[in-house]
PDB file of N, CA and C in Angstrom:
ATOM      1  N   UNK A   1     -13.229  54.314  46.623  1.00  0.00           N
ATOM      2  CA  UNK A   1     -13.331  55.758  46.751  1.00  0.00           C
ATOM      3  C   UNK A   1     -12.521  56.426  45.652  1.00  0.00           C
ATOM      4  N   UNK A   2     -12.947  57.596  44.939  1.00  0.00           N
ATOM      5  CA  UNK A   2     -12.206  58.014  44.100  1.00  0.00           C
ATOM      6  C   UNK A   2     -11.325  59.262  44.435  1.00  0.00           C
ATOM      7  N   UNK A   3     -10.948  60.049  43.441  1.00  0.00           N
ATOM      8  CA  UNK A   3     -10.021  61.199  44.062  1.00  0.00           C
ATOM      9  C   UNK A   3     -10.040  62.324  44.928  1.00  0.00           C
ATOM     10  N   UNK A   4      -9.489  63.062  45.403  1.00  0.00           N
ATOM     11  CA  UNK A   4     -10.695  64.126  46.126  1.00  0.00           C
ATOM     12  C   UNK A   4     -10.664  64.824  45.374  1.00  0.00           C
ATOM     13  N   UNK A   5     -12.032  65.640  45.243  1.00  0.00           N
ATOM     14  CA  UNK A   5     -12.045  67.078  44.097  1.00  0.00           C
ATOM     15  C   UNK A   5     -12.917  68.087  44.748  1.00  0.00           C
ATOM     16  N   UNK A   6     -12.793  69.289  44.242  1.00  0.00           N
ATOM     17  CA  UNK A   6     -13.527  70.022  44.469  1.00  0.00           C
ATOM     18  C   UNK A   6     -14.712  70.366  43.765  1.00  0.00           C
ATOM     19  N   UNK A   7     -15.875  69.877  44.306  1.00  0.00           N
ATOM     20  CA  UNK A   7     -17.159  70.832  43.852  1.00  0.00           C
ATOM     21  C   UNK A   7     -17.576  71.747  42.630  1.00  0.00           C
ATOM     22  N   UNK A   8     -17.326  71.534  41.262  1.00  0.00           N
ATOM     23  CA  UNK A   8     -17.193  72.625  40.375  1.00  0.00           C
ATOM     24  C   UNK A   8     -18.207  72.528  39.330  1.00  0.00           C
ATOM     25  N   UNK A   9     -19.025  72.193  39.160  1.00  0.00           N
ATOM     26  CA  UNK A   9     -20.152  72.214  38.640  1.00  0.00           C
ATOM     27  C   UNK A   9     -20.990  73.118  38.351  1.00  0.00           C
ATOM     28  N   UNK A  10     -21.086  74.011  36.778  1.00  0.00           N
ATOM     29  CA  UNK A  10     -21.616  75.354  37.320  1.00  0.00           C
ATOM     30  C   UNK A  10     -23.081  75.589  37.395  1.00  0.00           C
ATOM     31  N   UNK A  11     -23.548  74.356  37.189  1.00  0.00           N
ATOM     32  CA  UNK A  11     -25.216  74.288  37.783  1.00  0.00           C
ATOM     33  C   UNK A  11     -24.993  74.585  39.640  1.00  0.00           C
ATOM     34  N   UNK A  12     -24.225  74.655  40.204  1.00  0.00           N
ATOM     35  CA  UNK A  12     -23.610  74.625  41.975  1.00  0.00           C
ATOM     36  C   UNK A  12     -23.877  76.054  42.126  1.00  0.00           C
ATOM     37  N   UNK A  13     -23.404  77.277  41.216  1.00  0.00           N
ATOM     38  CA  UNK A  13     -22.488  78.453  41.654  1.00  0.00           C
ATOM     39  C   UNK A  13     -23.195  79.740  40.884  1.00  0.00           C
ATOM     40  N   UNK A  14     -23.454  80.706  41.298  1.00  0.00           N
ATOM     41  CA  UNK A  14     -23.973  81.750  41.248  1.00  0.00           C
ATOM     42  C   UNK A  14     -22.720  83.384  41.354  1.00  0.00           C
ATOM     43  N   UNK A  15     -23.582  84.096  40.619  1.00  0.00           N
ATOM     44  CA  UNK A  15     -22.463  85.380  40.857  1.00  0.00           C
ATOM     45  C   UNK A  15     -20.695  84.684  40.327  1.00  0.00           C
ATOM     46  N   UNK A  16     -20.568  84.365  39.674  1.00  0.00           N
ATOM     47  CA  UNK A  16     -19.180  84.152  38.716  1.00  0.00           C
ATOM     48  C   UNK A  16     -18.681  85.296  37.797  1.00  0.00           C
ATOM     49  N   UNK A  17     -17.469  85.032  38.409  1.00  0.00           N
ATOM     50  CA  UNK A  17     -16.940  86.797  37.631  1.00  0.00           C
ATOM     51  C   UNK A  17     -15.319  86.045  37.556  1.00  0.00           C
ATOM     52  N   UNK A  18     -14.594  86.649  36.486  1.00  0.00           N
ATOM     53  CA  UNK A  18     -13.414  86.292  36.124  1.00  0.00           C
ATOM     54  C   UNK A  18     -12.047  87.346  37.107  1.00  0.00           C
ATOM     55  N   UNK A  19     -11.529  86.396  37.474  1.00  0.00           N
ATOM     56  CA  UNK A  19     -10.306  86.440  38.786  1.00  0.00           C
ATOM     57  C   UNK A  19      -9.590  87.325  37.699  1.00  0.00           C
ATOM     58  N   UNK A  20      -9.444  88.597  38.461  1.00  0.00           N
ATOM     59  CA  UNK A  20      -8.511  89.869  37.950  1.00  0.00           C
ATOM     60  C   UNK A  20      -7.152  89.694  38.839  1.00  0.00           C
ATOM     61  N   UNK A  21      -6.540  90.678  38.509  1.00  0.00           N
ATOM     62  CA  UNK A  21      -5.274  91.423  38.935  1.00  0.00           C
ATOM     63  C   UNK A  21      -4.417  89.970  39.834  1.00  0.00           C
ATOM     64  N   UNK A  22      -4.266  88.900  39.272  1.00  0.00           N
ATOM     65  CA  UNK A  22      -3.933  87.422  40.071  1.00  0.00           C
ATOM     66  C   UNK A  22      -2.283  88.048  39.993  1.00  0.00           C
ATOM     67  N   UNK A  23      -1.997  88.489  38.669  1.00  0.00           N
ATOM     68  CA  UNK A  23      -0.663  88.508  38.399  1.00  0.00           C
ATOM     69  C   UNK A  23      -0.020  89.280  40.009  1.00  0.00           C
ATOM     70  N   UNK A  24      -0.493  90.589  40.135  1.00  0.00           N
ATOM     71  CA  UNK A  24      -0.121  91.385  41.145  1.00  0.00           C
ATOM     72  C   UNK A  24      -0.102  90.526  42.541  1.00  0.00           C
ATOM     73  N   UNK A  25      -1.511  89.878  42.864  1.00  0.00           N
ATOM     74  CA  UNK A  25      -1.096  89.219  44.374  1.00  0.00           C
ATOM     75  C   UNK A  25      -0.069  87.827  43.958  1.00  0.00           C
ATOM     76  N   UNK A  26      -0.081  86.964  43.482  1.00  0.00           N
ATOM     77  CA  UNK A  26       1.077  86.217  42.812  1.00  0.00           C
ATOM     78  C   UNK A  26       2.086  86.972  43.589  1.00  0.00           C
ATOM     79  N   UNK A  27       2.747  88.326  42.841  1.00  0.00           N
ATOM     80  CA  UNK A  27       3.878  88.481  42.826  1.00  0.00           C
ATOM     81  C   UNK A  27       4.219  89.212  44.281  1.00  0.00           C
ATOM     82  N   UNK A  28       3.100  89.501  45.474  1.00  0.00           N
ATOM     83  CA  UNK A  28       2.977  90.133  46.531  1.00  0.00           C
ATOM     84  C   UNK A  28       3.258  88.463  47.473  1.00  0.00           C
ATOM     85  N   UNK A  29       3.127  87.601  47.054  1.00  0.00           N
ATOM     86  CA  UNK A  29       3.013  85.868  48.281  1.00  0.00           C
ATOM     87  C   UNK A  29       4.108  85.801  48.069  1.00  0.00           C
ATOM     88  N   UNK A  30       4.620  85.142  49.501  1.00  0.00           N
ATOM     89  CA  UNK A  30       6.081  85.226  49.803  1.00  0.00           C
ATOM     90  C   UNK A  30       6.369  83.588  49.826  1.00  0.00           C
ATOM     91  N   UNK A  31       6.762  82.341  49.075  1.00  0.00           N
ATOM     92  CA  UNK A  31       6.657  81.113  49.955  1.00  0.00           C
ATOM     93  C   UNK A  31       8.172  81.419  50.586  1.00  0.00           C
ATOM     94  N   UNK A  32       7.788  80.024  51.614  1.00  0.00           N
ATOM     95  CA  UNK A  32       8.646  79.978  52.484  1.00  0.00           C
ATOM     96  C   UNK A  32       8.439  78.457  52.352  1.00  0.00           C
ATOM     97  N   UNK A  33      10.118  78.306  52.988  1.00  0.00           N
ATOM     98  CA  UNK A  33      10.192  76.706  53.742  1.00  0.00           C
ATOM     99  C   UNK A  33       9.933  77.035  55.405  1.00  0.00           C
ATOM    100  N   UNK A  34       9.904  76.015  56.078  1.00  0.00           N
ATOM    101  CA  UNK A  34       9.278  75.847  57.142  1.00  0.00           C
ATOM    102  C   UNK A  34       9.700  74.707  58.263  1.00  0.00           C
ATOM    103  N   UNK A  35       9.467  74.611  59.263  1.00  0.00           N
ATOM    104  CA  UNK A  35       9.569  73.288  59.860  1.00  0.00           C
ATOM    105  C   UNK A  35       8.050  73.621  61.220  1.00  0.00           C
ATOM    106  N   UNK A  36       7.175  72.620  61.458  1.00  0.00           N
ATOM    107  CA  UNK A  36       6.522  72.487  62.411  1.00  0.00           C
ATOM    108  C   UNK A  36       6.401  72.814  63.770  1.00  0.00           C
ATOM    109  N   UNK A  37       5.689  73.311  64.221  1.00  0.00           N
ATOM    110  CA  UNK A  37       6.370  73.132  65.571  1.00  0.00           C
ATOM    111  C   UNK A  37       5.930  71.628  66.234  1.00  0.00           C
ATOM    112  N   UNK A  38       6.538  70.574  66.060  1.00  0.00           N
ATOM    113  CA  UNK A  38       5.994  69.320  66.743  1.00  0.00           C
ATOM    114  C   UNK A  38       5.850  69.401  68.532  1.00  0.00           C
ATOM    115  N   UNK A  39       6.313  70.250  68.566  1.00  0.00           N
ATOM    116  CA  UNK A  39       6.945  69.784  70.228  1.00  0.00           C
ATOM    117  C   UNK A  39       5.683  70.947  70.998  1.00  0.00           C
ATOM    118  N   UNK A  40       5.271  72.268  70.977  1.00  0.00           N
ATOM    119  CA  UNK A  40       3.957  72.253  71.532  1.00  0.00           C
ATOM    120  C   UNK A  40       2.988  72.190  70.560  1.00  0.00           C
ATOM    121  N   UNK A  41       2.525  71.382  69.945  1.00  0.00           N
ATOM    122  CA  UNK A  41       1.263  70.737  68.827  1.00  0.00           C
ATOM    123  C   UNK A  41       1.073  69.345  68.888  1.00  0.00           C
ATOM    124  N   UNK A  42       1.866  68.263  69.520  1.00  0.00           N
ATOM    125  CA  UNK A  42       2.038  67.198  69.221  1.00  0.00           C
ATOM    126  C   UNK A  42       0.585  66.063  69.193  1.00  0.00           C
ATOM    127  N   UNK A  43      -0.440  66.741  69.350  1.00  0.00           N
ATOM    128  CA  UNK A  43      -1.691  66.375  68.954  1.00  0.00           C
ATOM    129  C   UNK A  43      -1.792  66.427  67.382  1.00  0.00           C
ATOM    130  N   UNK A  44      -1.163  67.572  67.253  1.00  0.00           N
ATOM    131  CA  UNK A  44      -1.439  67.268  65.542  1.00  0.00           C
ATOM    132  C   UNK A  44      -1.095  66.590  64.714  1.00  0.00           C
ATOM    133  N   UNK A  45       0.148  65.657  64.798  1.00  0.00           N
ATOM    134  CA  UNK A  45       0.610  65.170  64.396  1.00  0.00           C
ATOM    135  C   UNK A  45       1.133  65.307  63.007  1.00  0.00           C
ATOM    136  N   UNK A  46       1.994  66.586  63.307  1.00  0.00           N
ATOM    137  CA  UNK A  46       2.281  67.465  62.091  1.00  0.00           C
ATOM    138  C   UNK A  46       3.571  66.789  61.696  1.00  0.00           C
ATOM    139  N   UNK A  47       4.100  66.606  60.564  1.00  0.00           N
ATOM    140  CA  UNK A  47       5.453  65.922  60.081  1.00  0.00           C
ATOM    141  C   UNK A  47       6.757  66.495  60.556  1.00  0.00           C
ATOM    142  N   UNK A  48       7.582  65.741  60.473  1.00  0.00           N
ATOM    143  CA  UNK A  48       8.835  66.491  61.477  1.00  0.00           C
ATOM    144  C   UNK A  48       9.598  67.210  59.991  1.00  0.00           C
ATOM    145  N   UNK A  49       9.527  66.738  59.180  1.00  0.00           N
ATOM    146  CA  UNK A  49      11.010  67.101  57.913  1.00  0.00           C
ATOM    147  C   UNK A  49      10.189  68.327  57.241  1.00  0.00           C
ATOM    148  N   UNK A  50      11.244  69.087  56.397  1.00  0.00           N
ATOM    149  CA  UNK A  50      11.178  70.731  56.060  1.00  0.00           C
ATOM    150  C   UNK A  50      10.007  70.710  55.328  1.00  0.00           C
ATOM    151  N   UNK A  51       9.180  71.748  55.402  1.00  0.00           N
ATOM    152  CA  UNK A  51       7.906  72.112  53.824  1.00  0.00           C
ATOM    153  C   UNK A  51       8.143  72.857  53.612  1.00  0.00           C
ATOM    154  N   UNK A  52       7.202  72.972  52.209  1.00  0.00           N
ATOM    155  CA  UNK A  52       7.312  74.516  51.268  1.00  0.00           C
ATOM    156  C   UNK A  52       5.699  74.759  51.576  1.00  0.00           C
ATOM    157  N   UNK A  53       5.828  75.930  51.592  1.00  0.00           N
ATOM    158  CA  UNK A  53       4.431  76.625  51.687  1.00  0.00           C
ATOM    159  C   UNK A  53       4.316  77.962  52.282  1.00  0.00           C
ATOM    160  N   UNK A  54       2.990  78.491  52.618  1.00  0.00           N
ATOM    161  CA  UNK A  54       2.710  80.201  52.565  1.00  0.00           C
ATOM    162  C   UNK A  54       2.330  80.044  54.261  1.00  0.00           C
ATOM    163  N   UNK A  55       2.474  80.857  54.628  1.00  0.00           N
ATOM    164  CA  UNK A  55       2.076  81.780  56.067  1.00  0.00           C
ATOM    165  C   UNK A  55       0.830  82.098  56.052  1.00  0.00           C
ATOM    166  N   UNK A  56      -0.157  81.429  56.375  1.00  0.00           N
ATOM    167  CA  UNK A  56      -1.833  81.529  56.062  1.00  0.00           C
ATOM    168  C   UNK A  56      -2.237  82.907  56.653  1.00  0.00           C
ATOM    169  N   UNK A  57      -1.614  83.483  57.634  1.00  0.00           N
ATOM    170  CA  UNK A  57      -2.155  85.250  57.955  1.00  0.00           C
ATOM    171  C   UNK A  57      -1.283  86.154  56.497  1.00  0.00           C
ATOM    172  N   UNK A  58      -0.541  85.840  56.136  1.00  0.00           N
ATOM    173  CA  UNK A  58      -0.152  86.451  55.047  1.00  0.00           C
ATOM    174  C   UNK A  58      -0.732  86.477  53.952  1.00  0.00           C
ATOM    175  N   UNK A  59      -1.344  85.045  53.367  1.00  0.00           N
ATOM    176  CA  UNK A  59      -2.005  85.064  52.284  1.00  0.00           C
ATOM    177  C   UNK A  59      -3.230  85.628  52.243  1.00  0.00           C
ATOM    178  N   UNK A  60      -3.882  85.560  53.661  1.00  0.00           N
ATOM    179  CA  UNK A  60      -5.045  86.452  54.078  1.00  0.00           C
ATOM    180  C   UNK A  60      -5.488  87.505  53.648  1.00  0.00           C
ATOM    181  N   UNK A  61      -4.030  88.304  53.764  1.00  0.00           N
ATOM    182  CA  UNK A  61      -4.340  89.877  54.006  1.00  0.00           C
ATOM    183  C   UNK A  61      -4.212  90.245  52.238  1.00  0.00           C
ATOM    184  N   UNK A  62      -3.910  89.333  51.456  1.00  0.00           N
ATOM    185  CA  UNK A  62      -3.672  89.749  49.845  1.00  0.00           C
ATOM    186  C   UNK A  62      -5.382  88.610  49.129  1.00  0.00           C
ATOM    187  N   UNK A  63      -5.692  87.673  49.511  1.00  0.00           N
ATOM    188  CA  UNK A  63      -6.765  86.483  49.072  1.00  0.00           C
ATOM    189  C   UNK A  63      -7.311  85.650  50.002  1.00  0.00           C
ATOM    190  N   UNK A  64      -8.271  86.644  50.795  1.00  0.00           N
ATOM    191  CA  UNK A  64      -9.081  85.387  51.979  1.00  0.00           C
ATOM    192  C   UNK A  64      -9.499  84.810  51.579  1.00  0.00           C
ATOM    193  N   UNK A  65     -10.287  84.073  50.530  1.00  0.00           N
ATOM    194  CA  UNK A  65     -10.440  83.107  49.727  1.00  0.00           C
ATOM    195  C   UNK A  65      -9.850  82.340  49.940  1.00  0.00           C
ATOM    196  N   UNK A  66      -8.663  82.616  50.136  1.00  0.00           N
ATOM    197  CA  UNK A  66      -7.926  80.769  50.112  1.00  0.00           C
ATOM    198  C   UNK A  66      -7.401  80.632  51.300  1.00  0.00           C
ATOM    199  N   UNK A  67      -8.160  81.180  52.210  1.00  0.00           N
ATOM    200  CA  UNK A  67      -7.595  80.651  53.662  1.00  0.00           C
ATOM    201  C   UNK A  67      -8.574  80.446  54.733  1.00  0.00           C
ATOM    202  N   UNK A  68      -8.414  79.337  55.210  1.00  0.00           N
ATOM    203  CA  UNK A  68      -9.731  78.781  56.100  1.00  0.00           C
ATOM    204  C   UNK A  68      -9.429  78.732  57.551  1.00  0.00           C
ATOM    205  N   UNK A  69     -10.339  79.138  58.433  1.00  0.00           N
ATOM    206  CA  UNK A  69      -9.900  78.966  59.658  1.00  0.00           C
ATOM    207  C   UNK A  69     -10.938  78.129  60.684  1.00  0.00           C
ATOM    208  N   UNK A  70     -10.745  77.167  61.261  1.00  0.00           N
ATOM    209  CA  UNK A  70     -10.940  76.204  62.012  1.00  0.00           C
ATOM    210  C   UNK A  70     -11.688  76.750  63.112  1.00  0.00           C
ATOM    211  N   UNK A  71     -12.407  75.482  63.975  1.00  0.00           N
ATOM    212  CA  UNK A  71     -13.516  75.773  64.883  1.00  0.00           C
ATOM    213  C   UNK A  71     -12.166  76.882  66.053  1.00  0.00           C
ATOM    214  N   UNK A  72     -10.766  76.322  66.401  1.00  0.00           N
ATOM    215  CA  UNK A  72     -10.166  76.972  67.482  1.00  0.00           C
ATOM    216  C   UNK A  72      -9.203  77.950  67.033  1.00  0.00           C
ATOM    217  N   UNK A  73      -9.777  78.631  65.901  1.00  0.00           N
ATOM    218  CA  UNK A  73      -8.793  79.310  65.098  1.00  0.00           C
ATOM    219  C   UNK A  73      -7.658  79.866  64.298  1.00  0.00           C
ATOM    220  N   UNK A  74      -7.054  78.367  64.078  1.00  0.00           N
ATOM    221  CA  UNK A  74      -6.382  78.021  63.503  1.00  0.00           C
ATOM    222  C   UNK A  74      -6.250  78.435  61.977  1.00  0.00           C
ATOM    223  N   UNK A  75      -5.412  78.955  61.417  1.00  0.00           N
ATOM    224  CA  UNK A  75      -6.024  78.965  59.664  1.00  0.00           C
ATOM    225  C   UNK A  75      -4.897  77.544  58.901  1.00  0.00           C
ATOM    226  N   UNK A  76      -5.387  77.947  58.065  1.00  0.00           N
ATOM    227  CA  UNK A  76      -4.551  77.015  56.957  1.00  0.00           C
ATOM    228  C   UNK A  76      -5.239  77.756  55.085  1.00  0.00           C
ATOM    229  N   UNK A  77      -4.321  77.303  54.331  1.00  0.00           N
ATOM    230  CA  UNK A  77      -4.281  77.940  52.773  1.00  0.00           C
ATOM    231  C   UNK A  77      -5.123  76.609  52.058  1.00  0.00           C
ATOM    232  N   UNK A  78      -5.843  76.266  51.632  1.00  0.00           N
ATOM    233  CA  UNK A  78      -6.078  76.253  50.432  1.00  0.00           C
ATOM    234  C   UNK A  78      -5.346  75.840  49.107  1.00  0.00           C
ATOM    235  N   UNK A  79      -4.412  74.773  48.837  1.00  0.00           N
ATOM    236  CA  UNK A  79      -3.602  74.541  48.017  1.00  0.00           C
ATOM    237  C   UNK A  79      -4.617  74.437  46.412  1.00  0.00           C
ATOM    238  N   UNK A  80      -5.536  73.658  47.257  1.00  0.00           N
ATOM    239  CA  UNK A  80      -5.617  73.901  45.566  1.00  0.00           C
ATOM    240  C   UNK A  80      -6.693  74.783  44.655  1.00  0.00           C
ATOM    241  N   UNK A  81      -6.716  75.707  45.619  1.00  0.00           N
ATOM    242  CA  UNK A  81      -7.308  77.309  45.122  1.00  0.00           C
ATOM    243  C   UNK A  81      -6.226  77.833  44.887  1.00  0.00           C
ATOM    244  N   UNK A  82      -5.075  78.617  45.757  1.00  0.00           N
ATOM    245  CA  UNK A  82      -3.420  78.629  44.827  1.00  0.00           C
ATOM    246  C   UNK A  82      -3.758  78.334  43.395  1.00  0.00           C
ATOM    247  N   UNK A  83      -3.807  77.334  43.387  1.00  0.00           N
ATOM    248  CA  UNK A  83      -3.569  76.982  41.407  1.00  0.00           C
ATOM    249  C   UNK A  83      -4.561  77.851  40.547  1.00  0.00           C
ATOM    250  N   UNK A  84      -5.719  78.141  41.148  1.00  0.00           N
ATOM    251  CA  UNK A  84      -6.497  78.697  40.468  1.00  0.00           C
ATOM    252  C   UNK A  84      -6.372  80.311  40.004  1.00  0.00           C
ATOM    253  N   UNK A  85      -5.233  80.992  41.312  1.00  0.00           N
ATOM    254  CA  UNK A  85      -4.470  81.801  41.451  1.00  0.00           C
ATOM    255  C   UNK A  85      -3.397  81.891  40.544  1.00  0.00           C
ATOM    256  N   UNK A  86      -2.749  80.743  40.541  1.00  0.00           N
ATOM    257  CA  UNK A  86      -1.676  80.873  39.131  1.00  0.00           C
ATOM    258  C   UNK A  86      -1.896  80.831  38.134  1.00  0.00           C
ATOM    259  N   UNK A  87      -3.149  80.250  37.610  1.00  0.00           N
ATOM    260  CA  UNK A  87      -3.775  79.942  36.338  1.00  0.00           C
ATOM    261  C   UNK A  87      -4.018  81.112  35.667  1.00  0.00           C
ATOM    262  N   UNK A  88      -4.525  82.143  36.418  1.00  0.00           N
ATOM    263  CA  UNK A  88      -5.067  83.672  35.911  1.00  0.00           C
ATOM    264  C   UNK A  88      -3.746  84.285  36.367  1.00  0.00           C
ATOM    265  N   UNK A  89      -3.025  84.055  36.695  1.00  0.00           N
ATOM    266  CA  UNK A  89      -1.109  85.072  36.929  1.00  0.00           C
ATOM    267  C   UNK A  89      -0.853  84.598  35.960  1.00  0.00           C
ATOM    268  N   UNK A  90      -0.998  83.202  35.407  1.00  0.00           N
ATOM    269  CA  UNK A  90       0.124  82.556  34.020  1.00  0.00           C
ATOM    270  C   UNK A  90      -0.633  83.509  32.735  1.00  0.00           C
ATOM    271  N   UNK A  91      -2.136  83.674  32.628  1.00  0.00           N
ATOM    272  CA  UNK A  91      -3.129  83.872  31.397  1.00  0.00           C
ATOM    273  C   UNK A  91      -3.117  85.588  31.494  1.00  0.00           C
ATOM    274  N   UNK A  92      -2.564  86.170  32.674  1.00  0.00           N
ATOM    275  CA  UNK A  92      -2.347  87.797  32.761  1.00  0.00           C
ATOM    276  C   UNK A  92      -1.012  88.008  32.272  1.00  0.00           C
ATOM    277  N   UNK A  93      -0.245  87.377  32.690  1.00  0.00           N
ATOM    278  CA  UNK A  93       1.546  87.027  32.127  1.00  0.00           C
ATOM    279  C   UNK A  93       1.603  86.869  30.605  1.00  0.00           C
ATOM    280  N   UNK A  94       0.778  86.157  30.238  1.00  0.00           N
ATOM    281  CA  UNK A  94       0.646  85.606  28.459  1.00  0.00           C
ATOM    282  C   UNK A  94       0.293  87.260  27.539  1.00  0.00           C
ATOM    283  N   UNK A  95      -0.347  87.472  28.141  1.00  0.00           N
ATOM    284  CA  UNK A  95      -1.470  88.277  27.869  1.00  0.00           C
ATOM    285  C   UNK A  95      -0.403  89.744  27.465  1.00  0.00           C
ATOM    286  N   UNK A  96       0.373  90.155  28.323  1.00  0.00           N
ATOM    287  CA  UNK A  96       1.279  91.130  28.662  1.00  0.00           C
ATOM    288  C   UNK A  96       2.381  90.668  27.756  1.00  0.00           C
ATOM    289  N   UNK A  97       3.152  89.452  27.579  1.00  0.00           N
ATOM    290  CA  UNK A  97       4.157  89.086  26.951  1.00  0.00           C
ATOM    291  C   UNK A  97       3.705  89.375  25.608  1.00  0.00           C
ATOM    292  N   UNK A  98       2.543  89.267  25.326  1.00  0.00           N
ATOM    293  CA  UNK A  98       2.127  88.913  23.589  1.00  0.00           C
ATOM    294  C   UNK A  98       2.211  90.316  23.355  1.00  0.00           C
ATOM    295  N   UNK A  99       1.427  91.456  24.107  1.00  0.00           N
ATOM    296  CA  UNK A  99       1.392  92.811  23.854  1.00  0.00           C
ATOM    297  C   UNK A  99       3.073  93.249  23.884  1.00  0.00           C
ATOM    298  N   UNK A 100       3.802  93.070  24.356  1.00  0.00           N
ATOM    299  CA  UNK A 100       5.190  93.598  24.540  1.00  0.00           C
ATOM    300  C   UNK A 100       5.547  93.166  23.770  1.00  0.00           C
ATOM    301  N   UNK A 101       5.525  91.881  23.118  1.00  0.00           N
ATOM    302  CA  UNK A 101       6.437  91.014  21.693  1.00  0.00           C
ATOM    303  C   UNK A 101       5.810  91.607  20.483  1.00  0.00           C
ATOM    304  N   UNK A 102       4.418  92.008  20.405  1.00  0.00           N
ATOM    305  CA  UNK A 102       3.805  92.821  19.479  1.00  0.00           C
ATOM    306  C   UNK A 102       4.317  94.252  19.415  1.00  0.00           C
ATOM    307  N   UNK A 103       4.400  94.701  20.263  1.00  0.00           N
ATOM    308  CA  UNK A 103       5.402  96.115  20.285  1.00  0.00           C
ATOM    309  C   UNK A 103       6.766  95.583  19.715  1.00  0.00           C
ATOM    310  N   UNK A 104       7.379  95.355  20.139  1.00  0.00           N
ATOM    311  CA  UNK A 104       8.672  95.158  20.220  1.00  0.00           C
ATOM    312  C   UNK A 104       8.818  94.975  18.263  1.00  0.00           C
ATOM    313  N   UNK A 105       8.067  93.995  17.771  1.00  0.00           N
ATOM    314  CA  UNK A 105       8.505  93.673  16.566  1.00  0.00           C
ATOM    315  C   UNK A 105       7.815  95.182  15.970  1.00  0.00           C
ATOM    316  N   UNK A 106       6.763  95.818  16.078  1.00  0.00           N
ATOM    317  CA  UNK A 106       6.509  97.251  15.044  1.00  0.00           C
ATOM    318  C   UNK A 106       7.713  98.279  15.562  1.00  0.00           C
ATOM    319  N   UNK A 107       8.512  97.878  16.655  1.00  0.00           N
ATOM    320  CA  UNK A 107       9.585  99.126  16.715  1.00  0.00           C
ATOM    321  C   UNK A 107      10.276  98.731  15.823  1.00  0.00           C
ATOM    322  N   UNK A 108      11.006  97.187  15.632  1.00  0.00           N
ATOM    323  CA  UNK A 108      11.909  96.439  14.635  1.00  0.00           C
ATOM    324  C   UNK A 108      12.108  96.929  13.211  1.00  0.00           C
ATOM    325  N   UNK A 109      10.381  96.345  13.379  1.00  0.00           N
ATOM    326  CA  UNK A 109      10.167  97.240  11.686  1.00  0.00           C
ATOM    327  C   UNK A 109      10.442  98.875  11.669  1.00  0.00           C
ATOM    328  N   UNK A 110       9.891  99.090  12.317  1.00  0.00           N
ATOM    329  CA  UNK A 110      10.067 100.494  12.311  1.00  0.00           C
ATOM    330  C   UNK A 110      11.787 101.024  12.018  1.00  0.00           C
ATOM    331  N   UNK A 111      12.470 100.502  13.136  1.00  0.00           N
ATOM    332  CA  UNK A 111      13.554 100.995  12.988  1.00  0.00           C
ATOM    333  C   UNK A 111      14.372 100.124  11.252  1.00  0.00           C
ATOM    334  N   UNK A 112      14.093  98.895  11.000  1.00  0.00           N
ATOM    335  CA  UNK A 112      14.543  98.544   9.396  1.00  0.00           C
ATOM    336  C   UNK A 112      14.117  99.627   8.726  1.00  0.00           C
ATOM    337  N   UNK A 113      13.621 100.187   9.142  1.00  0.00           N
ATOM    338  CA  UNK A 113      12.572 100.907   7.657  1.00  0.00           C
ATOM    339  C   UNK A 113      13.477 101.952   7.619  1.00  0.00           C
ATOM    340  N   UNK A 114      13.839 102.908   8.564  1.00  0.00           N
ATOM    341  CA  UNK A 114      14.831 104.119   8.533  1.00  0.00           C
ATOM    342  C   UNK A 114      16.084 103.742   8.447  1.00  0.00           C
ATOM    343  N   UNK A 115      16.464 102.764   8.781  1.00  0.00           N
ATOM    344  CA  UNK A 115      17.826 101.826   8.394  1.00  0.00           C
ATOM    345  C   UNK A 115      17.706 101.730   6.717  1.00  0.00           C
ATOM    346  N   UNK A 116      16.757 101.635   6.037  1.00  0.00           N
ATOM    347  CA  UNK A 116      17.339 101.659   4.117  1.00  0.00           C
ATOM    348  C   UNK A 116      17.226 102.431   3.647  1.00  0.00           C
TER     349      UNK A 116
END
């Protein structure tokens, strides 16, 4: 058996449009550490030691997209849609840094220039 992956093939997918404003919900998700509740779940057989991760009604209310909810209504996130989320926060981040470092150096000049 090989790795698990997701489905991405764009002969698959219809209506594709490029993930906006990622930077903003990014900076709206809160993670948290966590501990289980083992003791009324113990069907689930959820791990006893600390995690990192998001509050799946939270991430909801900013990217239902990445949160799935189960036949008894349960949700859970989506980890590796997240990434796809950071990918367009890191390429909106780039994007903003280059424009501000581009400013920044015509003030530079600017200000050398009245400096001689």
């Amino acid at each position: 058996s090989g790795p698990y992956v997701d489905s991405s093939d764009a002969r698959f997918k219809t209506n594709i449009t490029t993930l906006t404003n990622a930077l903003d919900t990014v900076k709206k998700m809160r993670p948290v550490t966590y501990s289980f509740n083992t003791a009324a779940y113990p069907a689930r057989q959820f791990p006893g030691s600390p995690q990192l991760g998001f509050i799946a009604q939270e991430i909801e209310s900013l990217q239902p997209e990445l949160v799935y909810t189960d036949s008894e209504g349960y949700k859970g996130v989506s980890y590796s849609h997240v990434n796809v989320l950071l990918t367009a926060a890191i390429q909106e981040m780039q994007v903003k840094y280059e424009q501000e470092i581009t400013a920044l150096k015509s003030e530079v000049k600017e200000l050398k220039s009245l400096a001689e």
